[in-house]
Protein backbone atom coordinates (compact mmCIF):
# COMPACT_ATOMS: atom_id res chain seq x y z
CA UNK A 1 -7.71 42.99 -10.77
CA UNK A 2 -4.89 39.92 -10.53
CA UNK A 3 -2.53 41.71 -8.07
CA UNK A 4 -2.39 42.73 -4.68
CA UNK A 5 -1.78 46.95 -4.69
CA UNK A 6 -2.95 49.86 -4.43
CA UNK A 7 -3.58 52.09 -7.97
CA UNK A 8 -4.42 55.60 -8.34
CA UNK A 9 -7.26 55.84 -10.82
CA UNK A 10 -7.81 58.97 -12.77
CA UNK A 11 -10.72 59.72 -15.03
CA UNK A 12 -10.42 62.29 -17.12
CA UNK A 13 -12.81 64.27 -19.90
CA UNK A 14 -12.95 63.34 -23.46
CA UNK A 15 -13.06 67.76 -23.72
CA UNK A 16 -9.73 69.45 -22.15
CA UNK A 17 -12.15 72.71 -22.17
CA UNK A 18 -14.33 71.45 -19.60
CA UNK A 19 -13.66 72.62 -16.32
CA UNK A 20 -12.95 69.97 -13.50
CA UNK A 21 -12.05 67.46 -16.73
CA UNK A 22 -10.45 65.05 -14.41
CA UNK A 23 -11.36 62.67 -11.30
CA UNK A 24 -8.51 60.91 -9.27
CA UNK A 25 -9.09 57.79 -6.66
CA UNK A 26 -7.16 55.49 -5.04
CA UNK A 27 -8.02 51.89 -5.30
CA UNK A 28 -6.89 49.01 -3.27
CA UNK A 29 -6.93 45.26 -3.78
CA UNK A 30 -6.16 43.21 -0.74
CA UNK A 31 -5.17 39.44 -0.84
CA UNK A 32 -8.85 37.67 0.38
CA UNK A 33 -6.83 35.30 2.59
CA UNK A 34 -3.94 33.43 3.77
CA UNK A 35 -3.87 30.12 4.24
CA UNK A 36 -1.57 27.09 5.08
CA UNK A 37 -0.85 24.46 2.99
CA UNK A 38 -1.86 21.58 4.19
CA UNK A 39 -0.76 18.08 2.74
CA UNK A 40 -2.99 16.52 5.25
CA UNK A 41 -6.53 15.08 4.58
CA UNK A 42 -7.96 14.02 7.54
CA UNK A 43 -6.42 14.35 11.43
CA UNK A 44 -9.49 13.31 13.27
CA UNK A 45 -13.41 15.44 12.74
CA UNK A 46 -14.80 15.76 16.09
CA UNK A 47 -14.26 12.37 17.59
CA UNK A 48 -10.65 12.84 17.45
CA UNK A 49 -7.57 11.30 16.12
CA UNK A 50 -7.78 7.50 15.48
CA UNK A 51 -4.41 6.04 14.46
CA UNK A 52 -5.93 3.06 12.07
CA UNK A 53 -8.09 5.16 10.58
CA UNK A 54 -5.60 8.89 10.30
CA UNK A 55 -1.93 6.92 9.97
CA UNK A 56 -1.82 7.71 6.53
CA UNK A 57 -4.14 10.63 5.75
CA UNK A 58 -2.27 12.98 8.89
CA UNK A 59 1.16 13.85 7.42
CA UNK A 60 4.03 13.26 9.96
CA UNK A 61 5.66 16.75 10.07
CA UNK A 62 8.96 16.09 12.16
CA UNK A 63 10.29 13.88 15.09
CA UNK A 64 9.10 15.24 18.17
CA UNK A 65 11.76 17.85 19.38
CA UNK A 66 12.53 19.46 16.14
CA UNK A 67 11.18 22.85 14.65
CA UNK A 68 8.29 21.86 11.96
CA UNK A 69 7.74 23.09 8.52
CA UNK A 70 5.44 25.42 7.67
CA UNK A 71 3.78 26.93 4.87
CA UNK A 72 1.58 29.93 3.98
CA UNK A 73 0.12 31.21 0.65
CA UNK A 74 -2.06 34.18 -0.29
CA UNK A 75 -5.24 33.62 -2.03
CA UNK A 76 -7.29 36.58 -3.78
CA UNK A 77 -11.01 36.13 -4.56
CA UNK A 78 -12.16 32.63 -6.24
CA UNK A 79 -8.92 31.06 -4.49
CA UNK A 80 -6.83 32.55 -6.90
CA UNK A 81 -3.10 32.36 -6.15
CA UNK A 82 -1.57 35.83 -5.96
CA UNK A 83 1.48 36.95 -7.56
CA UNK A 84 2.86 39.29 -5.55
CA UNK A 85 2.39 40.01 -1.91
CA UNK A 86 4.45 41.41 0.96
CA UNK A 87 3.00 41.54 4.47
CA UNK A 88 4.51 41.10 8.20
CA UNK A 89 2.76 38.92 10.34
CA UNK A 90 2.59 38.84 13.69
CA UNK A 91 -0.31 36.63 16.31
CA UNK A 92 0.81 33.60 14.28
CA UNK A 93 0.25 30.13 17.17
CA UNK A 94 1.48 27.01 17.45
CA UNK A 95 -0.65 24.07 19.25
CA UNK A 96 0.58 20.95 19.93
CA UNK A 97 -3.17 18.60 20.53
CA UNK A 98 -3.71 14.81 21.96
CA UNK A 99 -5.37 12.79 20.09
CA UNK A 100 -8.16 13.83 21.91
CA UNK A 101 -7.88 17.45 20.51
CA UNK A 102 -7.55 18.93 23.47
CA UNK A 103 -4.67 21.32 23.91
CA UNK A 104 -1.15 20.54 25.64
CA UNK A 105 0.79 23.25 25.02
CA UNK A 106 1.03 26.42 22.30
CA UNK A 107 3.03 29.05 21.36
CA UNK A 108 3.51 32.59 19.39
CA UNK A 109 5.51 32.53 16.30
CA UNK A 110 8.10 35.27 15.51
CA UNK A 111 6.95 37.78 13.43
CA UNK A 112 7.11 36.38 9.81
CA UNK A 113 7.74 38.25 7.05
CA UNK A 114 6.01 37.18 4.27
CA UNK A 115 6.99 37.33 0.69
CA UNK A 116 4.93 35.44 -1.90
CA UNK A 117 6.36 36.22 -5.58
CA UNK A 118 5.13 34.54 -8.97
CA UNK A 119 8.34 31.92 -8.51
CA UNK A 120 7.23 30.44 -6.06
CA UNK A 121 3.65 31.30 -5.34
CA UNK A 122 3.93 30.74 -1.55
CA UNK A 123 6.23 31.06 1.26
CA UNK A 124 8.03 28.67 3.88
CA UNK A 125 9.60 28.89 6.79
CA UNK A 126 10.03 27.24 10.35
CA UNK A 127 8.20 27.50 13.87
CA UNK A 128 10.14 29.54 15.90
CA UNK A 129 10.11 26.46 18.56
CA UNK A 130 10.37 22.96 18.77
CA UNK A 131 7.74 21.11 19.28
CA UNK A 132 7.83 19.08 22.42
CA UNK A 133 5.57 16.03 22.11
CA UNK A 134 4.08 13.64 20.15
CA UNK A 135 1.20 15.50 19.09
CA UNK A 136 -1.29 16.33 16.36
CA UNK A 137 -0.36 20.21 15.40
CA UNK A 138 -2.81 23.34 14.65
CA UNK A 139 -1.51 26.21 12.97
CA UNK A 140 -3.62 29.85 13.30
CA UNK A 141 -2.87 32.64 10.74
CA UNK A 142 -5.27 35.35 12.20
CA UNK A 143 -6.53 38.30 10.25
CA UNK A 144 -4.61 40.94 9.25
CA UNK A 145 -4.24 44.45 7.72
CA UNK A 146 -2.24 44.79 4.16
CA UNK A 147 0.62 47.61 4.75
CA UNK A 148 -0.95 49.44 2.35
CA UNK A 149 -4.65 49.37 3.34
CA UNK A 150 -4.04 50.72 7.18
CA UNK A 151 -5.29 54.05 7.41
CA UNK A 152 -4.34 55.38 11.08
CA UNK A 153 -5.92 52.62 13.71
CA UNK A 154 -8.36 51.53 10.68
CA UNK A 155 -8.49 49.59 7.84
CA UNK A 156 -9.66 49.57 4.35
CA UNK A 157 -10.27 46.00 4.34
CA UNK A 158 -8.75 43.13 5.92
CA UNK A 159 -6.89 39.52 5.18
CA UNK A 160 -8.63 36.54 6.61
CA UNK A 161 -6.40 33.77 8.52
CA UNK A 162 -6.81 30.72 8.25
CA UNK A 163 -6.76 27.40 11.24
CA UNK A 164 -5.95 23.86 10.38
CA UNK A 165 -4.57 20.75 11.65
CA UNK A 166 -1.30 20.71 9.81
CA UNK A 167 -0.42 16.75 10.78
CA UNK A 168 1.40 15.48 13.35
CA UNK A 169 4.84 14.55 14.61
CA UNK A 170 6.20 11.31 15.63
CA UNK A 171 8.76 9.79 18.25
CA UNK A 172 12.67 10.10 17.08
CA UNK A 173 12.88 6.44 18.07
CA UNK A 174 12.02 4.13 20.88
CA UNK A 175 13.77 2.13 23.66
CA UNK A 176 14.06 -0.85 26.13
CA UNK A 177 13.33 0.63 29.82
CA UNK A 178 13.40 -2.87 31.15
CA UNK A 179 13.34 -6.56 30.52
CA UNK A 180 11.94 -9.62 32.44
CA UNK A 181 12.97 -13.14 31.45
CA UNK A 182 10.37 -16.11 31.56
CA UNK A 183 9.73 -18.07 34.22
CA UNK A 184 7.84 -21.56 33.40
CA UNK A 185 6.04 -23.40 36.59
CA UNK A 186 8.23 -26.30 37.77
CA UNK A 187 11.20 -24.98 36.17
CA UNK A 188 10.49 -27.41 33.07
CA UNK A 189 9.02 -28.14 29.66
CA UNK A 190 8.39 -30.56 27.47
CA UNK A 191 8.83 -30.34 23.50
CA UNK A 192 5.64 -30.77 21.88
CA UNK A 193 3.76 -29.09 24.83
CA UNK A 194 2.47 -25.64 24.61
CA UNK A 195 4.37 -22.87 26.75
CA UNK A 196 2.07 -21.63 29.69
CA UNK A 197 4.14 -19.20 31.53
CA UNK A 198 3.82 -18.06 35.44
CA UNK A 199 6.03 -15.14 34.16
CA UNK A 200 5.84 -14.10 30.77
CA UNK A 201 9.30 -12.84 28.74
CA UNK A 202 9.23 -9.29 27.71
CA UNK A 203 10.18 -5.58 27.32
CA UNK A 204 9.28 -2.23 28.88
CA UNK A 205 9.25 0.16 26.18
CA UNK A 206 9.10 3.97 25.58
CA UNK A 207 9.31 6.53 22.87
CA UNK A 208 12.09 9.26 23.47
CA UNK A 209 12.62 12.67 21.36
CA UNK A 210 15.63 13.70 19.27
CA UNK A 211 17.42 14.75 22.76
CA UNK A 212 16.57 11.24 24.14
CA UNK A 213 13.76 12.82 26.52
CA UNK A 214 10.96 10.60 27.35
CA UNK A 215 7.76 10.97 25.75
CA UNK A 216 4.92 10.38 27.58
CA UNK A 217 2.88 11.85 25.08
CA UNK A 218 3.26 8.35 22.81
CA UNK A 219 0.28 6.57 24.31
CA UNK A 220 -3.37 6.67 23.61
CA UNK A 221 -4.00 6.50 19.52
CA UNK A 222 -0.36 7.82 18.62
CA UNK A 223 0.68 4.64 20.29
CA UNK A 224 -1.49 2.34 18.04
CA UNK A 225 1.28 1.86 15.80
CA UNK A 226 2.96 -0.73 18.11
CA UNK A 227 1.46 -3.82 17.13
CA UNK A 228 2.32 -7.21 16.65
CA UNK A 229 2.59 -6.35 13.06
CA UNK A 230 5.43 -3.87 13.80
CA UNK A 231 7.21 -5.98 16.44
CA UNK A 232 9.63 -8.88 15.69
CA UNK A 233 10.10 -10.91 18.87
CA UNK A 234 12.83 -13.70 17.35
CA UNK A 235 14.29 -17.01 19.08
CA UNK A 236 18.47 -16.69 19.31
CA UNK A 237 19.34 -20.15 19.60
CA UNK A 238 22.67 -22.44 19.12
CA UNK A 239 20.25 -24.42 17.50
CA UNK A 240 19.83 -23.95 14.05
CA UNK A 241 16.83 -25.29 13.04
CA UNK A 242 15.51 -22.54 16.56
CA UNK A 243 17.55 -19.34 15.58
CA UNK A 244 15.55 -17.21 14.18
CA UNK A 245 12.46 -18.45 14.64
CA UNK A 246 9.68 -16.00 15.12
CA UNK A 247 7.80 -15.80 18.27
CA UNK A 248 4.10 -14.64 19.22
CA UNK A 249 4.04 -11.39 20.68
CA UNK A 250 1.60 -9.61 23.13
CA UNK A 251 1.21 -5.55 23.11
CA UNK A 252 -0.05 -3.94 26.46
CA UNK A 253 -0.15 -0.24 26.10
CA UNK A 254 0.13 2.26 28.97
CA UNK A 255 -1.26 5.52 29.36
CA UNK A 256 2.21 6.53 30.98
CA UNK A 257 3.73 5.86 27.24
CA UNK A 258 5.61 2.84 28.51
CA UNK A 259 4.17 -0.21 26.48
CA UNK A 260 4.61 -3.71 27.59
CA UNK A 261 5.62 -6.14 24.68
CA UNK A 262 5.70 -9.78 25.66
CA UNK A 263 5.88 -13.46 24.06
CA UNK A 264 2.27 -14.62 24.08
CA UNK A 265 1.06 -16.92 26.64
CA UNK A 266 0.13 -20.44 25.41
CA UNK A 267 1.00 -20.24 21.73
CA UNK A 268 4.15 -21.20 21.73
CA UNK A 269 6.06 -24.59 21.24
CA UNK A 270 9.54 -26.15 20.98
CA UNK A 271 8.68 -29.09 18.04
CA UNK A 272 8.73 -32.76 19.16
CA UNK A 273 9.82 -35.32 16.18
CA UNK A 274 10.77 -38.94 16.45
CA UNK A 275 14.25 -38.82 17.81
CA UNK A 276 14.28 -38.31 21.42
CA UNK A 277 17.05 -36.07 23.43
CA UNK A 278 18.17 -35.76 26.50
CA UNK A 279 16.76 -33.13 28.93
CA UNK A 280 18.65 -29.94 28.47
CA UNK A 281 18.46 -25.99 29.89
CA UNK A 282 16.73 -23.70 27.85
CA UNK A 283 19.39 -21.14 27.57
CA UNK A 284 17.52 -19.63 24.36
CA UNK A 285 16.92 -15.57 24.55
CA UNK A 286 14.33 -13.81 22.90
CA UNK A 287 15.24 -10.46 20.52
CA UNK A 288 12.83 -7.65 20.01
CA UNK A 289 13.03 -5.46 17.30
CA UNK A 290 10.20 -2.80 15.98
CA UNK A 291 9.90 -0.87 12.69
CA UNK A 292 6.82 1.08 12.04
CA UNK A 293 6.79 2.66 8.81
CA UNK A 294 3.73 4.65 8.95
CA UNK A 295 5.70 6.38 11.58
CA UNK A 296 8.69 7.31 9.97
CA UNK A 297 10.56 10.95 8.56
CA UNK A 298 11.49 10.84 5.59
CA UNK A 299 10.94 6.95 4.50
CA UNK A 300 12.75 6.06 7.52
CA UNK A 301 10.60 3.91 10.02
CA UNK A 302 10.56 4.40 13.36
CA UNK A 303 12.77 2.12 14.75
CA UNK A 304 13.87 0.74 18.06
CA UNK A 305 17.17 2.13 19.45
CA UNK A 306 20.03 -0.17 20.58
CA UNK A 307 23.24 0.51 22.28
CA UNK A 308 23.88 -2.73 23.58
CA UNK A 309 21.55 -6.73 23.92
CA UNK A 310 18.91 -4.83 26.33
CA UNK A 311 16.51 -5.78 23.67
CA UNK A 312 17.84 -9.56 24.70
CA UNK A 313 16.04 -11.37 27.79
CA UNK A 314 16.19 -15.01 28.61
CA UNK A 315 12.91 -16.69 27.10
CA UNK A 316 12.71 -19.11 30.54
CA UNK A 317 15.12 -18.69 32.96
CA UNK A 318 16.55 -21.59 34.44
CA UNK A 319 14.21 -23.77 33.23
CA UNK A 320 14.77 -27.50 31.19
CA UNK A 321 13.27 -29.13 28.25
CA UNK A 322 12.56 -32.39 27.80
CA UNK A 323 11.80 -35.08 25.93
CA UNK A 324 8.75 -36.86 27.21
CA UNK A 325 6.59 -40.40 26.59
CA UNK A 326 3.55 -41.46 28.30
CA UNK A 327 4.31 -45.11 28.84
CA UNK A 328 1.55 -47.75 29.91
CA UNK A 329 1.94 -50.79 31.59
CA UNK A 330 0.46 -54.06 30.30
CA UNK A 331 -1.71 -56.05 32.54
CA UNK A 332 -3.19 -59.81 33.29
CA UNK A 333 -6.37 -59.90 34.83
CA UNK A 334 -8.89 -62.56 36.05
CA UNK A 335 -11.83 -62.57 35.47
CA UNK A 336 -14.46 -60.62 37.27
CA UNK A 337 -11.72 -58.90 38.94
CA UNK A 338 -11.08 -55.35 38.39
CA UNK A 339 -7.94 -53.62 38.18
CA UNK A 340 -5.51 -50.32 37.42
CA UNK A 341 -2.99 -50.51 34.42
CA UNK A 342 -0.36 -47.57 35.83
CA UNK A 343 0.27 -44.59 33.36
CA UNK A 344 3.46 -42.84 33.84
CA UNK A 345 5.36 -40.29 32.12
CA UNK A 346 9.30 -40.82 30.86
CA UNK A 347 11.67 -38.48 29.66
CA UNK A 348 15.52 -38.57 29.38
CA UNK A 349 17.47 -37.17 31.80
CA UNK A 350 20.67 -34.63 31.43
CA UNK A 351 22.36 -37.74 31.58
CA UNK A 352 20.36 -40.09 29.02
CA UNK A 353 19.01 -41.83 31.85
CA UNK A 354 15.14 -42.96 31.60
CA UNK A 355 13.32 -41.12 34.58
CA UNK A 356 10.02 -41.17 35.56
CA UNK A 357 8.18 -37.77 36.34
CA UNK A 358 7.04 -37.41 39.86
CA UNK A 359 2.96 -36.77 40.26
CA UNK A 360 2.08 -37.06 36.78
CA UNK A 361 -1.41 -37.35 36.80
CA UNK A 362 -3.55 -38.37 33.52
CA UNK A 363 -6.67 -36.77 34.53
CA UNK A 364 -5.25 -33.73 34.04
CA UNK A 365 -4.89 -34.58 30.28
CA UNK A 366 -7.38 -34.07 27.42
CA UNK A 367 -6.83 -37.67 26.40
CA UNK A 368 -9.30 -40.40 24.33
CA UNK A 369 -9.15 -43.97 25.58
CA UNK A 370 -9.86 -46.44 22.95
CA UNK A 371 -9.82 -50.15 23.41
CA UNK A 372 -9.56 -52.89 20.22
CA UNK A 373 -9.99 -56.85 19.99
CA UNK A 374 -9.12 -58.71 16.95
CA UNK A 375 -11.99 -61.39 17.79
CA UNK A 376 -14.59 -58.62 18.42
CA UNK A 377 -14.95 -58.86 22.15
CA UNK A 378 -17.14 -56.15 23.47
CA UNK A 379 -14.50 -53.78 25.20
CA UNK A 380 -14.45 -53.53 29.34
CA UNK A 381 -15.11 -50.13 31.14
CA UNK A 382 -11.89 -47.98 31.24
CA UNK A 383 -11.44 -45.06 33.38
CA UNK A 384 -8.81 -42.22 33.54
CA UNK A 385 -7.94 -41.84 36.67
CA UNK A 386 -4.84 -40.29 38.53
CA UNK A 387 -3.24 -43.55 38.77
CA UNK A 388 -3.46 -44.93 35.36
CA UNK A 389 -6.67 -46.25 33.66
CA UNK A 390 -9.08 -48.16 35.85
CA UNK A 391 -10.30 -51.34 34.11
CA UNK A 392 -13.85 -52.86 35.43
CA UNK A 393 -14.21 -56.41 35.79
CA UNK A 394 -14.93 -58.35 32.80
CA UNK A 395 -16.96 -61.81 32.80
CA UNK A 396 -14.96 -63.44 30.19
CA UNK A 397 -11.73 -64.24 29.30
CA UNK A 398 -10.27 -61.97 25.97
CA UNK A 399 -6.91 -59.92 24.79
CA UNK A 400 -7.42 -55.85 23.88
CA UNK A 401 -5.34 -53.62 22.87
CA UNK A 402 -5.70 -50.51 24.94
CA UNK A 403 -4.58 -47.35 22.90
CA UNK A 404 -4.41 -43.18 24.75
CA UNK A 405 -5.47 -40.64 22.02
CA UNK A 406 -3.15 -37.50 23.47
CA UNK A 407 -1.13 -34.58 22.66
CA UNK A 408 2.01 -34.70 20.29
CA UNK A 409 4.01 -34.04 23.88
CA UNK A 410 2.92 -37.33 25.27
CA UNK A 411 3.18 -39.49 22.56
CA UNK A 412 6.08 -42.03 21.78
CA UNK A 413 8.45 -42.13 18.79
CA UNK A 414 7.63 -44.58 15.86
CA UNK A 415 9.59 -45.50 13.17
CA UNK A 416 8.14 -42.76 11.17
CA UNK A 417 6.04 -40.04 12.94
CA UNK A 418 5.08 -39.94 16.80
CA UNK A 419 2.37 -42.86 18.03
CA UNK A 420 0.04 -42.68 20.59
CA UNK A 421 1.31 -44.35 23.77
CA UNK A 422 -0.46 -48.31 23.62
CA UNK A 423 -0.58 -51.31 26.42
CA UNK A 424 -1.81 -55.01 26.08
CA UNK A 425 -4.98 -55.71 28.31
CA UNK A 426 -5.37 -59.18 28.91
CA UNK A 427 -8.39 -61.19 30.73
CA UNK A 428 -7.25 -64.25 31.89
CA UNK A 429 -9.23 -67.28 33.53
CA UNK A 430 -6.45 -67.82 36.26
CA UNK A 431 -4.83 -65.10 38.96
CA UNK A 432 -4.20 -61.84 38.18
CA UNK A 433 -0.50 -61.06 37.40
CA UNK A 434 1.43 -57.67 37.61
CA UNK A 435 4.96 -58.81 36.25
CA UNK A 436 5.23 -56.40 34.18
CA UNK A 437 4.51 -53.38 35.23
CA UNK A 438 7.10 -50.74 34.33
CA UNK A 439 8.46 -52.60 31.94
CA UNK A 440 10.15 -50.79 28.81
CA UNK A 441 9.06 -51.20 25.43
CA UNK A 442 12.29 -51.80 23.50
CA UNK A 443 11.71 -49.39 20.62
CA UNK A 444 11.78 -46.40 23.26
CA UNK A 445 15.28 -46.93 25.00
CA UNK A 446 16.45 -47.20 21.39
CA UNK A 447 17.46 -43.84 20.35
């Protein structure tokens, strides 16, 4: 039998003239269960709930905060939708879970009155509460009695329930708590030369609800989301060839469900090219932004929430950028005589003036030394040192061309592309001589 009732069944003799013809019995067909519907396919087996592995397959139900849909249906034997069925239901719970599984918080559900008819064949309605975090969420149906079944305190046969992990809800956005702008050691930087920062820029962020309460329930996996795939950290910049310009980012995560989001360390570079500038501030400011559609209701993405430029911080406060050349001096030897050809580092000051950095030292630089001679001469001994380049005595008297292999940041502009800083080395047969040193090629005060 296809319905859910209870029939009176009455047999009754083929012969009116036999006595006690007739047999009467009540029958009763009970739904086999109820059970949610569940557009979910996985939350998490045993081990839990894994955000890269559950962000699609464990429906988002609501933002955290709001009342969550639910669903129940009633199933006869061989999962067979019923038709009809009327039933109140009462012991129905609510648990919100961590990703963990472990419980933070339930409730009952109001009585529901249930009323599953051919069009539809199920039956909807809300939780009686909100829920309150960011949470996976398990929905119990227990057993019950059919109104028609009970007979005193027993009955006839009773309704399964049904337990599942419905899906889970999701922030209603997210927002700055604080910012720190970027410090950079010595308060300068040149272009060409990878940002190491003693303070790195960045944002303090958290998830709130649809009443703007934190959530410290968005950490752990339901945190995962905030990657640097979902986070645009972008250069604003007078600039225009800088504005815009798309900037490394760094996610810390916090079990407190404030996340740290900051412009990766030593990855980072304002471009050098051939035409030198003078030294200027670096009054650039980084913008974060966030969109993370596998979080979203309703094909909206969950989205960072602005009211004003907290989502701006300085990318290095107080800080300058330059425009840097090593420079090398030539030098005259004599023969058998050894000697020191000074390396310094230039850049143009605020006023266009050629300055020398204090302290540079070379040793600290990952930098090749190569030596040439157009008559073949066997190159002399060179040696980075934190002078300059130490040059052993030579027996003989020759010309080389002494060349430093180094970073784009150190180099000097050519006519066409950046060159690697070069000197003239000369051996001579007389006294040394030292007229030169810090001279200025001409091509770099041309600008």
């Amino acid at each position: 039998f296809d319905q859910a009732a209870q029939l009176e069944l009455i047999l009754q003799a083929a012969d009116d003239n036999i006595a006690d013809g007739s047999y009467t019995s009540e029958l009763t067909f009970v739904p086999r269960q109820l059970k949610w519907v569940n557009n979910s396919t996985a939350c998490g087996g045993e081990a839990g709930f894994s955000y890269d592995a559950h962000q699609q397959s464990c429906q988002v139900l609501a933002k955290a905060g709001q009342v969550i849909p639910l669903t129940l249906q009633a199933y006869g034997e061989g999962d067979r939708l019923l038709a009809d069925y009327s039933a109140t239901i009462d012991g129905i719970d609510i648990t919100e879970l961590n990703a963990g599984l472990e419980s933070m918080v339930s409730f009952d559900q109001t009585a529901v009155d249930f009323s599953q008819t051919s069009q539809p064949q199920f039956y909807s309605f809300d939780s009686s509460q909100a829920i309150t975090h960011v949470a996976l969420i398990q929905a119990s149906v227990p057993s019950h009695c059919a109104p028609y079944a009970k007979q005193g305190d027993d009955c006839l046969l009773e309704t399964s329930g049904d337990e599942v992990i419905l899906g889970r809800t999701v922030p209603a956005s997210l927002e700055v708590v604080t910012s720190v702008a970027g410090q950079i050691p010595g308060n300068h930087l040149y272009a060409g030369q990878t940002v190491t920062f003693s303070t790195q820029p960045g944002f303090t962020v958290q998830a709130v609800d649809v009443n703007g309460q934190a959530l410290s329930s968005y950490s752990s996996e339901f945190a995962r989301g905030l990657t640097a795939d979902t986070i645009s950290l972008a250069m604003i910049s007078d600039d225009f060839f800088l504005d815009g310009m798309a900037m490394p980012a760094t996610v810390q995560w916090g079990e407190d469900g404030q996340h740290q989001i900051q412009v990766t360390d030593n990855e980072f570079l304002f471009t050098k090219d051939i035409t030198p500038f003078n030294a200027r501030y670096i009054d650039e400011l980084v913008e974060l932004d966030i969109g993370i559609a596998s979080d979203g209701v309703d094909g909206q993405a969950l989205t960072l929430s602005v009211s004003g430029q907290e989502n701006q911080v300085a990318l290095a406060d107080n800080a300058e950028l330059r425009y840097g050349q090593l420079m090398i001096s030539d030098l005259i030897l004599a023969t058998e005589t050894e000697g020191t050809m000074p390396v310094y580092l230039q850049y143009f000051s605020q006023g266009g003036a050629l300055v020398e950095e204090a302290g540079f030292d070379l040793t600290t630089q990952s930098a090749s030394l190569v030596a040439e001679s157009e008559t073949g001469a066997v190159v002399p001994g060179l040696t980075q040192t934190s002078d300059g380049i130490d040059v052993d005595a030579y027996a003989e008297a020759a010309e080389f061309q002494i060349k430093a292999e180094v970073a784009d940041w150190l180099k000097v502009p050519g006519d066409e592309a950046l060159l690697d800083p070069t000197a003239s080395l000369t051996i001579s047969a007389g006294v040394t001589l030292r007229g030169n040193d810090r001279v200025i090629y001409r091509r770099e005060a041309i600008r």
